[in-house]
PDB file of N, CA and C in Angstrom:
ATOM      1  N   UNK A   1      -3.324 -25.468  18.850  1.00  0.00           N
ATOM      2  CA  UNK A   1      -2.696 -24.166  18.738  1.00  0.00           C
ATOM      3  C   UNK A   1      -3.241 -23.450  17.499  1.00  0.00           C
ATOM      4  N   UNK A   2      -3.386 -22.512  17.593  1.00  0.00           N
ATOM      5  CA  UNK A   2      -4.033 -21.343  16.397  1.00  0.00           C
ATOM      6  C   UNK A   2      -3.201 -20.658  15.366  1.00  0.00           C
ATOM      7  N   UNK A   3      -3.174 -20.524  14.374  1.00  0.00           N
ATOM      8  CA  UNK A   3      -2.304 -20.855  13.920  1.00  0.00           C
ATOM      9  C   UNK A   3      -2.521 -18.811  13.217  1.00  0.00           C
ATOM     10  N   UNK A   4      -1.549 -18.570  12.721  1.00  0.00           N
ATOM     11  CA  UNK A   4      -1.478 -16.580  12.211  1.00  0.00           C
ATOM     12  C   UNK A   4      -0.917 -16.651  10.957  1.00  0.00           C
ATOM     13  N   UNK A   5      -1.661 -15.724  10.222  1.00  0.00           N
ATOM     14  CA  UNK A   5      -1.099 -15.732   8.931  1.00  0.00           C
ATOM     15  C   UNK A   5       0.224 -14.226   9.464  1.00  0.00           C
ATOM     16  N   UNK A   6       1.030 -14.184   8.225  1.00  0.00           N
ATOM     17  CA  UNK A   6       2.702 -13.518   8.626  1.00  0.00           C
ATOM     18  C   UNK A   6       2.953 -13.213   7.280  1.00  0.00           C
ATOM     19  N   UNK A   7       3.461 -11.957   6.985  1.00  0.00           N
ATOM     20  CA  UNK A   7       3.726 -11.600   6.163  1.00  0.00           C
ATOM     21  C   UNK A   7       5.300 -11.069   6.446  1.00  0.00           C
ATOM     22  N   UNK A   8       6.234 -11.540   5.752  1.00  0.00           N
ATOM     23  CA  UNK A   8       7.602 -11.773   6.139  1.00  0.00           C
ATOM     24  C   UNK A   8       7.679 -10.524   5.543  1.00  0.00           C
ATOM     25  N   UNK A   9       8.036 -10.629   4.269  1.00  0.00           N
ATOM     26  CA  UNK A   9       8.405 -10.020   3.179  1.00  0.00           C
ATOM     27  C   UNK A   9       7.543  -9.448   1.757  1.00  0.00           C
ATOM     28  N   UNK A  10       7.763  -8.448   1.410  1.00  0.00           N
ATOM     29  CA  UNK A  10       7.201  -8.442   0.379  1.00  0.00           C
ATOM     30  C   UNK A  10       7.809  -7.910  -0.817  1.00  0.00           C
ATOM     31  N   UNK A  11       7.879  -8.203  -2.288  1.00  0.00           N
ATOM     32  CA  UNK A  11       8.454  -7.845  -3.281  1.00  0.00           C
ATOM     33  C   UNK A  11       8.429  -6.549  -3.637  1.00  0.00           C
ATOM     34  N   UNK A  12       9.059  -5.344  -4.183  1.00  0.00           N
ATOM     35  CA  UNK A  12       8.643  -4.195  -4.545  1.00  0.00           C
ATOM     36  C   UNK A  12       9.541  -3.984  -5.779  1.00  0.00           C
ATOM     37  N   UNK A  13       9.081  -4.282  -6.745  1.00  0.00           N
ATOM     38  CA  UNK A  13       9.664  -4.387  -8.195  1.00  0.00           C
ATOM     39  C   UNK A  13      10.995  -5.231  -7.833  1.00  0.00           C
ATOM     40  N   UNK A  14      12.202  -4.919  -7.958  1.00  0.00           N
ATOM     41  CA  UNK A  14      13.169  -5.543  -8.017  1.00  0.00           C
ATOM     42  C   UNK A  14      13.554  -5.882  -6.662  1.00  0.00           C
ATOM     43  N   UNK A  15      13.704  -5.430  -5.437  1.00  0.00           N
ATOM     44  CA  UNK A  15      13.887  -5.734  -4.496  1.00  0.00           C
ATOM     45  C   UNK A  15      12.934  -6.243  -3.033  1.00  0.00           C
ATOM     46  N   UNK A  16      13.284  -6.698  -2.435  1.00  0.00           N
ATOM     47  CA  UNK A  16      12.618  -7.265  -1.690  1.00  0.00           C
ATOM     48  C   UNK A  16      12.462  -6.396  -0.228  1.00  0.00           C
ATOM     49  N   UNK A  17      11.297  -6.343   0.669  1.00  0.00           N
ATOM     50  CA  UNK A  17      11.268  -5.366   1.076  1.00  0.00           C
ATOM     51  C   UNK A  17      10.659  -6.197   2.945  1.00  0.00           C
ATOM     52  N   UNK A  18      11.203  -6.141   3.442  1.00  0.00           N
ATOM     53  CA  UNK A  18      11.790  -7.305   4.798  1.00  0.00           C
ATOM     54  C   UNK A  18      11.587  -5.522   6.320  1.00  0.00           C
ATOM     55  N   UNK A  19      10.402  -6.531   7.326  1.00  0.00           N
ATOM     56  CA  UNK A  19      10.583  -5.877   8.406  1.00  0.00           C
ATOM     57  C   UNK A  19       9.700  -5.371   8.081  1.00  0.00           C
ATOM     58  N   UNK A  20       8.704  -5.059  10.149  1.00  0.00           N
ATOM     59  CA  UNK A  20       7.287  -4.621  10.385  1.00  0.00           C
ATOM     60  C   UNK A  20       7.204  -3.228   9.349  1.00  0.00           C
ATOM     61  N   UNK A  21       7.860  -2.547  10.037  1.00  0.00           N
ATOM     62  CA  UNK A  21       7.772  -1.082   9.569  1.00  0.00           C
ATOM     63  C   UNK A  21       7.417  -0.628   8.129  1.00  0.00           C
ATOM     64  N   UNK A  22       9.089  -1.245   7.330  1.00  0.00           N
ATOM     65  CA  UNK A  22       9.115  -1.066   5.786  1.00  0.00           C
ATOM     66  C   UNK A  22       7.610  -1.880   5.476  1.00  0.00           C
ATOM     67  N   UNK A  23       7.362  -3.247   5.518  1.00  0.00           N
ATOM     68  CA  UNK A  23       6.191  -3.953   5.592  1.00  0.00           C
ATOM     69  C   UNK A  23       4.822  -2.749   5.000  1.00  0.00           C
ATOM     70  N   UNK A  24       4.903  -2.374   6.880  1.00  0.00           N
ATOM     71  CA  UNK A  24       3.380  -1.565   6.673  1.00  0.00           C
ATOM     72  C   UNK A  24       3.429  -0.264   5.756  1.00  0.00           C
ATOM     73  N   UNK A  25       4.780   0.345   5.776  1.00  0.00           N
ATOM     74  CA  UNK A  25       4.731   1.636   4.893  1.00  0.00           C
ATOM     75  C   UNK A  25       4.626   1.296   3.257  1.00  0.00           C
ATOM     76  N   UNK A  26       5.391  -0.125   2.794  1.00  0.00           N
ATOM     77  CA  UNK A  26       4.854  -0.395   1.819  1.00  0.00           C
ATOM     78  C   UNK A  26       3.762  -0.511   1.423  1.00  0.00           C
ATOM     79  N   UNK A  27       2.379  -1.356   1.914  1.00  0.00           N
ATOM     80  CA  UNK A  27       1.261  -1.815   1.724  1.00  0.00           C
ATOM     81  C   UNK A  27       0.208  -0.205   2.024  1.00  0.00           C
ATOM     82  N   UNK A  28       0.695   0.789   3.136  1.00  0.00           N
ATOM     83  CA  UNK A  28      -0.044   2.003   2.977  1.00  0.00           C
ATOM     84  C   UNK A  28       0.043   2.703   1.851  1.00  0.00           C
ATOM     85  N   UNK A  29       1.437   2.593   1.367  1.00  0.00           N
ATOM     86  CA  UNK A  29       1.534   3.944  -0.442  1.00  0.00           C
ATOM     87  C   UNK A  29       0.984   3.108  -1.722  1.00  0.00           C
ATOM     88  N   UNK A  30       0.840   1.327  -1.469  1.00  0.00           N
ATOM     89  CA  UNK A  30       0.478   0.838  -2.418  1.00  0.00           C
ATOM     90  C   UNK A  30      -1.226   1.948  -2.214  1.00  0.00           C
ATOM     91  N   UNK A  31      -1.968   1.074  -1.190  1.00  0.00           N
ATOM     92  CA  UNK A  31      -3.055   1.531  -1.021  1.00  0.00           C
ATOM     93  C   UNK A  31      -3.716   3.130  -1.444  1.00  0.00           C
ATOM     94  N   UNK A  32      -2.921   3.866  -0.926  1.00  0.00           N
ATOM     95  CA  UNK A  32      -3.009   5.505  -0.764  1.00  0.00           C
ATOM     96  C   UNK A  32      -2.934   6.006  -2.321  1.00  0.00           C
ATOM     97  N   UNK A  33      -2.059   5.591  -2.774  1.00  0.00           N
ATOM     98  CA  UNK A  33      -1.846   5.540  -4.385  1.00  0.00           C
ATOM     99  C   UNK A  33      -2.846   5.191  -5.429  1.00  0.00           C
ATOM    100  N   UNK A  34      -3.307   3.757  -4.975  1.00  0.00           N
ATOM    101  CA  UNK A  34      -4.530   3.458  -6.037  1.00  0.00           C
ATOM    102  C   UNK A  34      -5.940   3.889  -5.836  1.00  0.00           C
ATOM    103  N   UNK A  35      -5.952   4.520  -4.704  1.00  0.00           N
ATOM    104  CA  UNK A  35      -7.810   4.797  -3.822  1.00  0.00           C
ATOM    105  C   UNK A  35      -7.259   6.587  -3.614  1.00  0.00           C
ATOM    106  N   UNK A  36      -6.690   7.074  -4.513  1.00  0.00           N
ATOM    107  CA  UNK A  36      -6.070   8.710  -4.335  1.00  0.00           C
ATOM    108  C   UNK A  36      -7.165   9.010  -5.543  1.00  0.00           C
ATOM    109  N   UNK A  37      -8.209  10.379  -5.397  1.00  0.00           N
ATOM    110  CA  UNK A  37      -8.439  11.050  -6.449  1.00  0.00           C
ATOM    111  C   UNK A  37      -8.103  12.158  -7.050  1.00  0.00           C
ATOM    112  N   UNK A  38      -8.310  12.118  -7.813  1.00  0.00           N
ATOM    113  CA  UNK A  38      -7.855  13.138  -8.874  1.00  0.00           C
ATOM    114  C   UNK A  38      -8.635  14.506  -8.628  1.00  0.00           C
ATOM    115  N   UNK A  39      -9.176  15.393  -7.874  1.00  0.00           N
ATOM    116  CA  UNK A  39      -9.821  16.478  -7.648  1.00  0.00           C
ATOM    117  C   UNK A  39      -9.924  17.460  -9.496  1.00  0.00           C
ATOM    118  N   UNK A  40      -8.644  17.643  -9.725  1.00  0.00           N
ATOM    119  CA  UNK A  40      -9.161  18.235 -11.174  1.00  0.00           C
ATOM    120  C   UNK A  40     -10.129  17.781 -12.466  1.00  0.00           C
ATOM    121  N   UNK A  41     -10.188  16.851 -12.175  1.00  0.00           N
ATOM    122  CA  UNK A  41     -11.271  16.034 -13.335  1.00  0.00           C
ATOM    123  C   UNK A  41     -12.956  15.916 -12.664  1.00  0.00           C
ATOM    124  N   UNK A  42     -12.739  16.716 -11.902  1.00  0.00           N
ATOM    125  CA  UNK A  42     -14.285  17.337 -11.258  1.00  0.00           C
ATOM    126  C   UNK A  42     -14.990  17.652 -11.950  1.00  0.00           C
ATOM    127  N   UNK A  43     -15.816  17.578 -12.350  1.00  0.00           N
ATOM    128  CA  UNK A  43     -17.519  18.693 -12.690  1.00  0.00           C
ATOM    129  C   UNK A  43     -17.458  19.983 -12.046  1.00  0.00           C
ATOM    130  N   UNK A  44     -17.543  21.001 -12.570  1.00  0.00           N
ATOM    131  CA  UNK A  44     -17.461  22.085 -11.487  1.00  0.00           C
ATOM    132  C   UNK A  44     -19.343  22.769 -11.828  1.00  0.00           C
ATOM    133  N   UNK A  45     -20.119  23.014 -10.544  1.00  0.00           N
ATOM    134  CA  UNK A  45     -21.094  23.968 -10.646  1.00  0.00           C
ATOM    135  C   UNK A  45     -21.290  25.154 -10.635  1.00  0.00           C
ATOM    136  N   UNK A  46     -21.629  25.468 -11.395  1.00  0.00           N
ATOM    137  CA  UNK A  46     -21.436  27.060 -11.372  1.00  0.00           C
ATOM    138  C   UNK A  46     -22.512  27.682 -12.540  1.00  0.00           C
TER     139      UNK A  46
END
């Protein structure tokens, strides 16, 4: 039998954060948050 990795739960500072949904919306704003740029600290040409 093959065996699946599972991600139950995951910590989010003090509380614990349980279920598909909360799950994936957590791990997207972690993501979205750290890979977000900053557009004003541009070079501008001109």
């Amino acid at each position: 039998m093959r065996r699946r990795n599972q991600l139950v739960a995951l910590k989010d500072g003090e509380s614990w954060v349980q279920g598909i949904d909360e799950v994936k919306t957590l791990v997207k704003n972690f993501f979205a948050h750290n890979f977000a740029e900053d557009w004003r600290t541009r070079p501008n040409l001109e």
